[in-house]
N, C-alpha and C. Protein backbone atom coordinates (compact mmCIF):
# COMPACT_ATOMS: atom_id res chain seq x y z
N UNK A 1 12.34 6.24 -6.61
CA UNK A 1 12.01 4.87 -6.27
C UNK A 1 11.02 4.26 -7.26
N UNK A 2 10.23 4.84 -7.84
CA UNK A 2 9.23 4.31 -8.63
C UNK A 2 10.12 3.56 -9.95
N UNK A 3 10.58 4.00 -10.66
CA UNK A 3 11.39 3.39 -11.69
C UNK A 3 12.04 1.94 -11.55
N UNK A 4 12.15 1.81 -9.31
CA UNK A 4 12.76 0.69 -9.40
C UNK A 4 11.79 -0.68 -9.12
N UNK A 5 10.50 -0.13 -9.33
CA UNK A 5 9.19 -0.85 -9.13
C UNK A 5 9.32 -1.92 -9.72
N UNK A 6 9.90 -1.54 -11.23
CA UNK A 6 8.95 -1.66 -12.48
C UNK A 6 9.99 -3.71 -12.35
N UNK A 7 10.95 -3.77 -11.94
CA UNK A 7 11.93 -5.08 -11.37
C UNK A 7 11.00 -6.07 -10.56
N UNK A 8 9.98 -5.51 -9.37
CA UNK A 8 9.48 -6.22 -8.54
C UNK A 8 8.33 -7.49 -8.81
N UNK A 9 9.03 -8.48 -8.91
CA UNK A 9 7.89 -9.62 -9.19
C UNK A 9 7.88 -10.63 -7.91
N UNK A 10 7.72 -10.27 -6.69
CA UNK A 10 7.73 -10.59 -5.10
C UNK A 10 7.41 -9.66 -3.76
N UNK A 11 6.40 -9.67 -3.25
CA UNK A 11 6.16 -9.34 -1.86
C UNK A 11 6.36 -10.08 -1.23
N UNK A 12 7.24 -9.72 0.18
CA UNK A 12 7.18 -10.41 1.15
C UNK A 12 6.52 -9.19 2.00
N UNK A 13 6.10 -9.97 3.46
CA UNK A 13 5.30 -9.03 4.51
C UNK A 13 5.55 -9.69 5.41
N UNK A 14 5.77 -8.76 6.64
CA UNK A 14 5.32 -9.39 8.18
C UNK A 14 3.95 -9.12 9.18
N UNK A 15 3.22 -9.59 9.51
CA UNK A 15 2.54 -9.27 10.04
C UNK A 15 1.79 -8.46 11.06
N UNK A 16 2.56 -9.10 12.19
CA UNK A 16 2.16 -8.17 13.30
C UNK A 16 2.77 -6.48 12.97
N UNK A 17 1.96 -5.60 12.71
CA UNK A 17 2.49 -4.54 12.77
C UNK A 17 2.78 -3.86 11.24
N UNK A 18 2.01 -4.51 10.49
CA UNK A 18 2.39 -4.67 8.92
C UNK A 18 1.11 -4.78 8.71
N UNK A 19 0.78 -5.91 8.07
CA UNK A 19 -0.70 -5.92 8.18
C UNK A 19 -1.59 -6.32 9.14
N UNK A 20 -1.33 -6.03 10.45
CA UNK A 20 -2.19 -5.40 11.39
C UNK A 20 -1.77 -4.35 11.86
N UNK A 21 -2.33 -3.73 12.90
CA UNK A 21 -1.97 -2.70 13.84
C UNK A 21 -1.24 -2.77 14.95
N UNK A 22 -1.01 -4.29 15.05
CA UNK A 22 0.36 -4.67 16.32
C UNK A 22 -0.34 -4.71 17.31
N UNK A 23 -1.30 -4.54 17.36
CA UNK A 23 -2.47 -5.08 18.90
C UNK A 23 -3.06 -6.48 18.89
N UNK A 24 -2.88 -7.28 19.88
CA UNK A 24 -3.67 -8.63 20.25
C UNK A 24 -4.31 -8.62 21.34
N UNK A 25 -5.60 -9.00 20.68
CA UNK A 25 -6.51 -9.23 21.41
C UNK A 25 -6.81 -10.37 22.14
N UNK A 26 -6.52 -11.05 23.43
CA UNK A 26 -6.70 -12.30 23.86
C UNK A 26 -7.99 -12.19 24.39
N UNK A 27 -8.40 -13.51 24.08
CA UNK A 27 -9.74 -14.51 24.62
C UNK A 27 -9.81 -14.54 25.95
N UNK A 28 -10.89 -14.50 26.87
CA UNK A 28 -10.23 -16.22 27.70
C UNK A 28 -10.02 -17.40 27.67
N UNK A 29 -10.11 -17.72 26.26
CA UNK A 29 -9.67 -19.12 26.05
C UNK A 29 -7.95 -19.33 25.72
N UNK A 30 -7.68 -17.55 25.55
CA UNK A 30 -6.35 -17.64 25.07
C UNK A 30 -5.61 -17.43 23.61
N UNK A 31 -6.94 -17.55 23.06
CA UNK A 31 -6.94 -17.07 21.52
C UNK A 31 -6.34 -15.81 21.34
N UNK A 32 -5.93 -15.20 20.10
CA UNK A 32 -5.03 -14.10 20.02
C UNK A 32 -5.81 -14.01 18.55
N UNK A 33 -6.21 -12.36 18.91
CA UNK A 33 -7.59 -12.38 17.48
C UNK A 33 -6.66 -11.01 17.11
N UNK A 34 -6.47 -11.31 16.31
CA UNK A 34 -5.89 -9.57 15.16
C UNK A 34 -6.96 -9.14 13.94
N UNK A 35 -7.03 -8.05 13.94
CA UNK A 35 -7.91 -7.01 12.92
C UNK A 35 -6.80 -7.12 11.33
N UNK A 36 -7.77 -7.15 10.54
CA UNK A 36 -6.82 -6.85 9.03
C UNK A 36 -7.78 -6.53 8.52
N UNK A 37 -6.96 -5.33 7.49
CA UNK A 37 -7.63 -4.43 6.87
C UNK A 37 -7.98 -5.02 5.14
N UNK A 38 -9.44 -4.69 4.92
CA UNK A 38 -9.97 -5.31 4.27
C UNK A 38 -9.26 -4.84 2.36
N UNK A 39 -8.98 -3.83 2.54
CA UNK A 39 -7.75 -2.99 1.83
C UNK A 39 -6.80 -3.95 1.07
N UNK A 40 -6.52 -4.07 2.14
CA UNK A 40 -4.64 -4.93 2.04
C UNK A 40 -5.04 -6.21 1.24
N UNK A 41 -6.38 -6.84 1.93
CA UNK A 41 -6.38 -7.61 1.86
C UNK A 41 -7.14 -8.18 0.12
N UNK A 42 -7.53 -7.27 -0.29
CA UNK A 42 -8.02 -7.17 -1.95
C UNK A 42 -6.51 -6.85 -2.52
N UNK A 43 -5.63 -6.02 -2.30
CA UNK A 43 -4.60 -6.18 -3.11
C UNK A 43 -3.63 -6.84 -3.23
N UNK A 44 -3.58 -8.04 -1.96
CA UNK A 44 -2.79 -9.36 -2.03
C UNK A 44 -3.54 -10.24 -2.92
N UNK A 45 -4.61 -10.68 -2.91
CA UNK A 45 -5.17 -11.50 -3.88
C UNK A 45 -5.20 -10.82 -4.96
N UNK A 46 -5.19 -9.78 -5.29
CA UNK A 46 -5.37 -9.35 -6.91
C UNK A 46 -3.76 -9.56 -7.29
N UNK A 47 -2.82 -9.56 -6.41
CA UNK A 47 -1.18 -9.27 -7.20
C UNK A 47 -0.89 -10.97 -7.31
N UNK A 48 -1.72 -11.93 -6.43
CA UNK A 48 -1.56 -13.10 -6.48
C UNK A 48 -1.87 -13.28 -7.75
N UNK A 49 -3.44 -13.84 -8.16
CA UNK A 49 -4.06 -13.34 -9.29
C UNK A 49 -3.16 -12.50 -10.10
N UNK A 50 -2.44 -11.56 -10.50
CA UNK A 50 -1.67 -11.20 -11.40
C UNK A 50 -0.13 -11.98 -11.79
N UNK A 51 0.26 -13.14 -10.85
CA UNK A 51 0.89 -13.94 -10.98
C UNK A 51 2.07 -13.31 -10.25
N UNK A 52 2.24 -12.25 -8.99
CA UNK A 52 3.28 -11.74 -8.00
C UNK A 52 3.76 -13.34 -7.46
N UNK A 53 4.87 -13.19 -7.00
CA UNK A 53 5.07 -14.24 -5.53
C UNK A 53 4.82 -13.53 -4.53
N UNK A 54 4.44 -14.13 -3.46
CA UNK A 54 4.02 -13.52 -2.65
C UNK A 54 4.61 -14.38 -1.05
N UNK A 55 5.13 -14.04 -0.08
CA UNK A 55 5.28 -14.79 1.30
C UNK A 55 5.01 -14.07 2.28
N UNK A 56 4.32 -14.82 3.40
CA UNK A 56 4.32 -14.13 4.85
C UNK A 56 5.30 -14.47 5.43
N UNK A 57 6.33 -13.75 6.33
CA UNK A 57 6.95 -14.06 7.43
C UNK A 57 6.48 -13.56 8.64
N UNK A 58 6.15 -14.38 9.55
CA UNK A 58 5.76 -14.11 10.86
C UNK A 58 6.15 -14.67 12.52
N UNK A 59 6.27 -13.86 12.88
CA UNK A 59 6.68 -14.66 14.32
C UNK A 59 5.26 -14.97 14.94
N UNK A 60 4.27 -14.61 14.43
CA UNK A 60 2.94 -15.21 15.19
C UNK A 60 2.31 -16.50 14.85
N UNK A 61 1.92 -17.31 15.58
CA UNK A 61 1.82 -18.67 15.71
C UNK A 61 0.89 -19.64 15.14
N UNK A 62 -0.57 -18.72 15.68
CA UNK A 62 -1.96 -19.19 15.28
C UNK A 62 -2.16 -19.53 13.93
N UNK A 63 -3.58 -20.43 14.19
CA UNK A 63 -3.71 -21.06 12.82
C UNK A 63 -4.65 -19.74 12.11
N UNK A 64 -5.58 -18.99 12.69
CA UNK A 64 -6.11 -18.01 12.63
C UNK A 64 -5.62 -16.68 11.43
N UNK A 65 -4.05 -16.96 11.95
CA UNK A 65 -3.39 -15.83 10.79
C UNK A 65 -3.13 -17.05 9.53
N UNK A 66 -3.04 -18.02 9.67
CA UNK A 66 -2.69 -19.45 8.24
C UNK A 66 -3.99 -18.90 7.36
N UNK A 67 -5.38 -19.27 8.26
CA UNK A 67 -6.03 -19.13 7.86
C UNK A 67 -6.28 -18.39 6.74
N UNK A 68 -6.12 -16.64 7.04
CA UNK A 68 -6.50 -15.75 6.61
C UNK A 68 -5.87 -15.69 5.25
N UNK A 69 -4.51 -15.88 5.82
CA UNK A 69 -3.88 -15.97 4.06
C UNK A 69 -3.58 -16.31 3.15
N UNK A 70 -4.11 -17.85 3.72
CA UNK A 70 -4.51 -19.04 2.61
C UNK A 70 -5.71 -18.07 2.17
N UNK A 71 -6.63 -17.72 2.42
CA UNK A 71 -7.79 -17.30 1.83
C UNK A 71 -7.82 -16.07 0.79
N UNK A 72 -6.46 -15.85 1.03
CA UNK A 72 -5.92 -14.55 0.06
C UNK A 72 -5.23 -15.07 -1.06
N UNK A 73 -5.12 -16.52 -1.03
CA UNK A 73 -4.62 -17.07 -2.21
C UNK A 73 -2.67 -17.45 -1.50
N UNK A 74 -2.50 -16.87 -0.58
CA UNK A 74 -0.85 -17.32 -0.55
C UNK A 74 -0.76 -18.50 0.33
N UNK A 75 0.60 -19.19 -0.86
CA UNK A 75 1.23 -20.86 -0.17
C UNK A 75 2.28 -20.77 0.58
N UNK A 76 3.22 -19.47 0.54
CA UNK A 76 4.03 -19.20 1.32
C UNK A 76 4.26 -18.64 2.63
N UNK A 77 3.45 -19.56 3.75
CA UNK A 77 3.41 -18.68 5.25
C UNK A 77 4.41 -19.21 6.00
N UNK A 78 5.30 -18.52 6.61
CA UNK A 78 5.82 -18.85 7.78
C UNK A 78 5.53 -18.39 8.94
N UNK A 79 5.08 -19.55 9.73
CA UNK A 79 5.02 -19.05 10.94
C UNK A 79 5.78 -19.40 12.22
N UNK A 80 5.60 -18.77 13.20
CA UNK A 80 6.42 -19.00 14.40
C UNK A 80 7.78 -18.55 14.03
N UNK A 81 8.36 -17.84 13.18
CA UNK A 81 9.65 -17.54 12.62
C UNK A 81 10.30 -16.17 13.84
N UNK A 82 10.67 -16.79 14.57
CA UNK A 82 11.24 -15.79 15.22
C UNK A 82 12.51 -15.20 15.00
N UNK A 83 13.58 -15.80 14.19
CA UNK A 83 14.48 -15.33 13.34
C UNK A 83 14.08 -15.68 12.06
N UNK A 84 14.33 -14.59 10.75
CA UNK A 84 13.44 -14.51 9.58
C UNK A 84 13.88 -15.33 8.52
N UNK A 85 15.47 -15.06 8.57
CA UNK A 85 16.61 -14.85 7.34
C UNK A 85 16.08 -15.95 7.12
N UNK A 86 16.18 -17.41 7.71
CA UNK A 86 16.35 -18.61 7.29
C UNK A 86 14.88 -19.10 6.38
N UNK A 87 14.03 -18.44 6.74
CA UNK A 87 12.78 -18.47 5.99
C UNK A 87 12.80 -17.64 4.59
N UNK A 88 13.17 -16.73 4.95
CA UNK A 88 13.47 -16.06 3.34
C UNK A 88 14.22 -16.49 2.45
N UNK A 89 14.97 -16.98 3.39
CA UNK A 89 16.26 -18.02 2.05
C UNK A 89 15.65 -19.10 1.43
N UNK A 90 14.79 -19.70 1.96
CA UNK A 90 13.96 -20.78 1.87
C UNK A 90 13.45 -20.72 0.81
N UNK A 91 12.65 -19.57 0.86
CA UNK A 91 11.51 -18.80 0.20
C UNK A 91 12.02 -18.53 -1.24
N UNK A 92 13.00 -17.97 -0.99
CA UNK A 92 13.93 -17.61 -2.61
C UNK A 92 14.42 -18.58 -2.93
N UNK A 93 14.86 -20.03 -2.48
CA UNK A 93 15.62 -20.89 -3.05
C UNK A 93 14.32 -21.98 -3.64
N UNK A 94 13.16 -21.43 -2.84
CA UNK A 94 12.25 -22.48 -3.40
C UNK A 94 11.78 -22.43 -4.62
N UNK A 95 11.48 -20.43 -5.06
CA UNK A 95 10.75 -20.18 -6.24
C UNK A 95 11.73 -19.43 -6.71
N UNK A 96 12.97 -19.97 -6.98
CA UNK A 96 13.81 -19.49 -7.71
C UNK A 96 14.18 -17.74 -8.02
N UNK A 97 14.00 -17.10 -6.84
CA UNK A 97 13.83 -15.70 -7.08
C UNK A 97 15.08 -15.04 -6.37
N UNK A 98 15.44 -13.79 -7.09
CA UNK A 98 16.51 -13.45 -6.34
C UNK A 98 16.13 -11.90 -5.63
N UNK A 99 17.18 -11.54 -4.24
CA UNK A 99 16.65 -10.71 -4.18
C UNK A 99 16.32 -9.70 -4.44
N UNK A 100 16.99 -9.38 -5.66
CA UNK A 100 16.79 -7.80 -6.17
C UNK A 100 15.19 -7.54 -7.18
N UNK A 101 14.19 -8.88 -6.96
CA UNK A 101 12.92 -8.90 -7.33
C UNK A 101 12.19 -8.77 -5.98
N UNK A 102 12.69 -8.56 -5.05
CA UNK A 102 11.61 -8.30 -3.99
C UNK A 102 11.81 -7.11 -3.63
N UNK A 103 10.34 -7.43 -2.70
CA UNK A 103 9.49 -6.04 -2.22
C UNK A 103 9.41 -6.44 -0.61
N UNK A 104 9.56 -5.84 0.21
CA UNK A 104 9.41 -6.44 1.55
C UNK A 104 9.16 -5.36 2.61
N UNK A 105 8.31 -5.39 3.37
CA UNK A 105 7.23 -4.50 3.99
C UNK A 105 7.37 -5.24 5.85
N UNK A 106 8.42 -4.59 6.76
CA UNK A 106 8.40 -4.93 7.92
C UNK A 106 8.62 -3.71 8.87
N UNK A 107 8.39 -3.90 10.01
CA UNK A 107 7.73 -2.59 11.04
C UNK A 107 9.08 -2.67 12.17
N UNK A 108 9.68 -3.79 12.18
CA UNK A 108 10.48 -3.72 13.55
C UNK A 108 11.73 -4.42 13.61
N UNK A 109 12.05 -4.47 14.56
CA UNK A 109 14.04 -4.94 14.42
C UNK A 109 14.03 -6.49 13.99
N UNK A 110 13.24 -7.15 14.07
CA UNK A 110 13.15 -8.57 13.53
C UNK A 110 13.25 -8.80 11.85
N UNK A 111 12.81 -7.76 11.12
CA UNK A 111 12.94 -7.78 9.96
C UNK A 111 13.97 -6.44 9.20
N UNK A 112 14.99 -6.55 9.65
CA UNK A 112 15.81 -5.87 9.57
C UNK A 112 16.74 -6.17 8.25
N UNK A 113 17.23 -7.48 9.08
CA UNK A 113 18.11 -8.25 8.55
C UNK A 113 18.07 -8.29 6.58
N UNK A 114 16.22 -8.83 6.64
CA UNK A 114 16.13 -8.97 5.07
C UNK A 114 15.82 -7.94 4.68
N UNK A 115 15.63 -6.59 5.26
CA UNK A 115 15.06 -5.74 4.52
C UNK A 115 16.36 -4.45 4.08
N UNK A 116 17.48 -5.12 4.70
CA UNK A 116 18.86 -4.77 4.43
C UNK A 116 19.15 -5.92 3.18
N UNK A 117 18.50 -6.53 2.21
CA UNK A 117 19.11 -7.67 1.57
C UNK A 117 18.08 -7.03 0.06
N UNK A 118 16.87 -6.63 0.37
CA UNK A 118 16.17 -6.54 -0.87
C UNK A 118 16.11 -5.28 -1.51
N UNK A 119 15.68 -5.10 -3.02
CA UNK A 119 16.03 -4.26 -3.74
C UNK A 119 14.87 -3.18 -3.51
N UNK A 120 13.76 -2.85 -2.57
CA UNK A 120 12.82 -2.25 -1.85
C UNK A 120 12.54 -2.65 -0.47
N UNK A 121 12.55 -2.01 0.34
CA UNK A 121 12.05 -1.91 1.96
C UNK A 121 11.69 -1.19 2.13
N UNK A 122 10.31 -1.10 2.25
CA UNK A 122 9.30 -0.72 2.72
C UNK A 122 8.41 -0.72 4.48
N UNK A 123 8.42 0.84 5.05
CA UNK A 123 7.85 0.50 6.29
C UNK A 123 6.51 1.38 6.70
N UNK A 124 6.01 0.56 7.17
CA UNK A 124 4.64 1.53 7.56
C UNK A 124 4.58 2.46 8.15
N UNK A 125 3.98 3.81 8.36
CA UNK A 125 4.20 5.54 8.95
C UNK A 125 4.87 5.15 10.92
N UNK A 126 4.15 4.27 11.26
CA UNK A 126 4.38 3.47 12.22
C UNK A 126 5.42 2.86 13.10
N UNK A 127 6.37 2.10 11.79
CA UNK A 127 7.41 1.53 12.20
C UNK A 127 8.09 1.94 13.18
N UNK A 128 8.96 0.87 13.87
CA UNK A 128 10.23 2.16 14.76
C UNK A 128 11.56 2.52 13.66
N UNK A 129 12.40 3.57 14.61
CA UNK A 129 12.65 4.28 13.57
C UNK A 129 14.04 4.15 12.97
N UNK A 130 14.29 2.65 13.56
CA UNK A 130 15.54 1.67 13.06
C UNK A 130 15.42 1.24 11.52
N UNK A 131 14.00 0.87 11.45
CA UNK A 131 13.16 0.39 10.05
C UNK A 131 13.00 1.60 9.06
N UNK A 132 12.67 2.73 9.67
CA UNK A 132 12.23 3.84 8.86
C UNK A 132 13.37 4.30 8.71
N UNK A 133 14.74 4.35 8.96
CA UNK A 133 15.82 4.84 8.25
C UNK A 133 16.71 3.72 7.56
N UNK A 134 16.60 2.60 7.71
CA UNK A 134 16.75 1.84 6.22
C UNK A 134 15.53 1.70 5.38
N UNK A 135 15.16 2.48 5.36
CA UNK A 135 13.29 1.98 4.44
C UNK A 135 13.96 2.69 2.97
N UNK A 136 13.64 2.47 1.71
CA UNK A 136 13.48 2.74 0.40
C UNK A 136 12.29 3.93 0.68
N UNK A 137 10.84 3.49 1.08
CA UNK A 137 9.42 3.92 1.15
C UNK A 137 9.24 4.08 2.79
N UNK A 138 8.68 4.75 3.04
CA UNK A 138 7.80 5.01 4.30
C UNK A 138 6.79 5.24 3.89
N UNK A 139 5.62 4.48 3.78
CA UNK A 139 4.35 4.89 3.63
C UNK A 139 3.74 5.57 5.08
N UNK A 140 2.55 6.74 4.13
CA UNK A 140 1.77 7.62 4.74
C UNK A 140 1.15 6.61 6.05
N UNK A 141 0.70 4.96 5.34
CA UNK A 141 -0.05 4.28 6.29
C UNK A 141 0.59 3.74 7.15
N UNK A 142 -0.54 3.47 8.34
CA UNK A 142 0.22 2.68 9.07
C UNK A 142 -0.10 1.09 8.96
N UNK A 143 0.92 0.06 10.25
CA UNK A 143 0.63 -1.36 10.13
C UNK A 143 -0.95 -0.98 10.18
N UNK A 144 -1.77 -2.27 8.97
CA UNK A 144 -3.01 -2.70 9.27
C UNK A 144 -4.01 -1.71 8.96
N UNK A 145 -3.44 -0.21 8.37
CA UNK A 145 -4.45 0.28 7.84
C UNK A 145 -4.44 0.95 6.62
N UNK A 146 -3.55 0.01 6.06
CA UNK A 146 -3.73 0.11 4.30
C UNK A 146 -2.44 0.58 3.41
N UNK A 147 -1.35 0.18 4.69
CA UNK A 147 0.58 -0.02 4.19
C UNK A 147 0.48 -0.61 2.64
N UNK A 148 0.15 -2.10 2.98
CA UNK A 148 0.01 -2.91 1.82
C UNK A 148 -0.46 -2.36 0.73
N UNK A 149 -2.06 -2.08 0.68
CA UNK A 149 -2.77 -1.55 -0.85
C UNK A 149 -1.70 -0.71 -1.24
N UNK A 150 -1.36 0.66 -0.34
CA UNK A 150 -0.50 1.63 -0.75
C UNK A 150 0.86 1.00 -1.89
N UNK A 151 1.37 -0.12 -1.18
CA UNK A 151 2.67 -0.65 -1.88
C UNK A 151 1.94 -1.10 -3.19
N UNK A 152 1.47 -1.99 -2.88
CA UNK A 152 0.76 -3.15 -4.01
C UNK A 152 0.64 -2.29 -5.07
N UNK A 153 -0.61 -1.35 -4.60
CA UNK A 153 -1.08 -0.37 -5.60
C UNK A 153 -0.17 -0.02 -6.87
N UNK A 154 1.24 0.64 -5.92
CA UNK A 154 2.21 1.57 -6.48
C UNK A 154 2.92 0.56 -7.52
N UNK A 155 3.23 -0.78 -7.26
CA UNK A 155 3.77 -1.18 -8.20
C UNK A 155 3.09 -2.02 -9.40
N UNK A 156 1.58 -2.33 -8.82
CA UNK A 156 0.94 -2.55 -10.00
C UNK A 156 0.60 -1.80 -11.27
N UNK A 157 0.55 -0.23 -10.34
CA UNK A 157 0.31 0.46 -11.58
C UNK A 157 1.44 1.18 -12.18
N UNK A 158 2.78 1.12 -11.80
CA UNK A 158 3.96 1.54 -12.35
C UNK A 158 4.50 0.33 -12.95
N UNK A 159 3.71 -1.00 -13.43
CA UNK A 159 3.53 -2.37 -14.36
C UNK A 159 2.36 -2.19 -15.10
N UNK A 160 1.56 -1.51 -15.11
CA UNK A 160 0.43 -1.42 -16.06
C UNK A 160 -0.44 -2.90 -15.62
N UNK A 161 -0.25 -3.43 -14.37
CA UNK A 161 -1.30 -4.11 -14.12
C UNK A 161 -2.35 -3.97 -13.14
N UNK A 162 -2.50 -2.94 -12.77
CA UNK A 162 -3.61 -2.56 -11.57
C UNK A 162 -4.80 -2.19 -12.30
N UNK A 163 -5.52 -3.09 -12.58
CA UNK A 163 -6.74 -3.16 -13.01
C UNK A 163 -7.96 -4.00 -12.73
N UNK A 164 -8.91 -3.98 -12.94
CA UNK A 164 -9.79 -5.16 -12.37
C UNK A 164 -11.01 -5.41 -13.75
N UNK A 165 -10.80 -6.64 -13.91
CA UNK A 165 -11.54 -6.93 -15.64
C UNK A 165 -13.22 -6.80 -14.97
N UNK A 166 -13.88 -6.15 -16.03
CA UNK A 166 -15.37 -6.02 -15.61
C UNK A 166 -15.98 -7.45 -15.81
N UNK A 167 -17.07 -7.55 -14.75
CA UNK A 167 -17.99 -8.84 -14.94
C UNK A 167 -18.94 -8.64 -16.52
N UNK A 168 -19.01 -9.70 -16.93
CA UNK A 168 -19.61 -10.12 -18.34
C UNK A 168 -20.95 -10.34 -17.63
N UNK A 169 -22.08 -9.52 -17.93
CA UNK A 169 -23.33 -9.84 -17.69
C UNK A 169 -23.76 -10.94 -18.27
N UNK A 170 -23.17 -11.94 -18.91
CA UNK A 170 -23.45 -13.11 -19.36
C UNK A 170 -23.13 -14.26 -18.67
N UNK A 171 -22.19 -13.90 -17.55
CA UNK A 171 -21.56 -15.19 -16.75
C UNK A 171 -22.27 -15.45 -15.80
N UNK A 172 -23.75 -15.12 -15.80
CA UNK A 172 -24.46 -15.62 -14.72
C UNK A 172 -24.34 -14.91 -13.56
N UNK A 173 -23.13 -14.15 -13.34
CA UNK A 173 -23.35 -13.66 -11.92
C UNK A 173 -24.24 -12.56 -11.37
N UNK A 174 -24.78 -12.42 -12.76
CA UNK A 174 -26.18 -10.97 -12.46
C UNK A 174 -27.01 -11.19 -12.83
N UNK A 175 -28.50 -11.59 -12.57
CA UNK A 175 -29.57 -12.17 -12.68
C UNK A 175 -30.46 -10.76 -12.84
């Protein structure tokens, strides 16, 4: 599988159960608070930053998860997607990508469909085990505790781009 890395210029991901742990936590106000791992979440912005595409597909609703991954640098969220395909098509017809450049990382029968379509599928140690026998990868991790870095990792550095440029003690940021 590594050799077929070296093609991948697209992550897609789903959330619940992907990059989280598939537990929600409700409020009493009703809020629905999910944990993400701080992991995952440095190697989505660094593959952004390396110029990856990148999309969420999610069937979860809140602005809470928008939030988070606008803050990771990605423009591509879907949410409320309770059937996927039509979002992924979207997704590829928007940034011109086809699928044999993606990477796509889902835990359960909802993401089936595309992860039967791309040239890597990827599932967390976790998944059920509909996902884990079409998977390319089964990572060691599970949803939400470091699936993602694991992927990211693997294909940044089977691209020679997993690196992080040192701060210039001149740019002010060290006094």
């Amino acid at each position: 599988m590594l050799n077929r890395l070296k093609d991948i210029t697209t992550f897609v991901f789903d959330v619940d159960g992907v990059l989280t742990n598939g537990k929600i936590l409700v409020a009493e106000n009703g809020e629905q608070l999910r944990e993400y791992n701080i992991k995952d979440g440095y190697a989505m912005q660094l593959a952004v930053k390396k110029g990856y595409h990148m999309a969420v597909i999610t069937g979860a609703k809140t602005d809470a998860v928008k939030l988070r991954l606008q803050g990771l640098g990605i423009k591509d969220i879907y949410l409320n997607a309770s059937y996927k395909m039509p979002f992924f098509l979207d997704f590829l017809a928007k940034n011109n990508i086809k699928p044999e450049e993606v990477l796509y990382v889902g835990d359960d029968l909802p993401d089936q469909e595309i992860m039967e379509k791309v040239a890597i599928a990827v599932a967390p140690g976790d998944a059920v085990q509909e996902i884990k026998d079409i998977s390319n990868y089964i990572s060691p991790f599970n949803g939400g505790e470091g699936v993602i870095r694991d992927i990211i990792e693997k294909v940044l550095k089977v691209q020679g781009k997993w690196f992080v440029d040192k701060p210039n003690a001149d740019d002010g940021a060290l006094k």
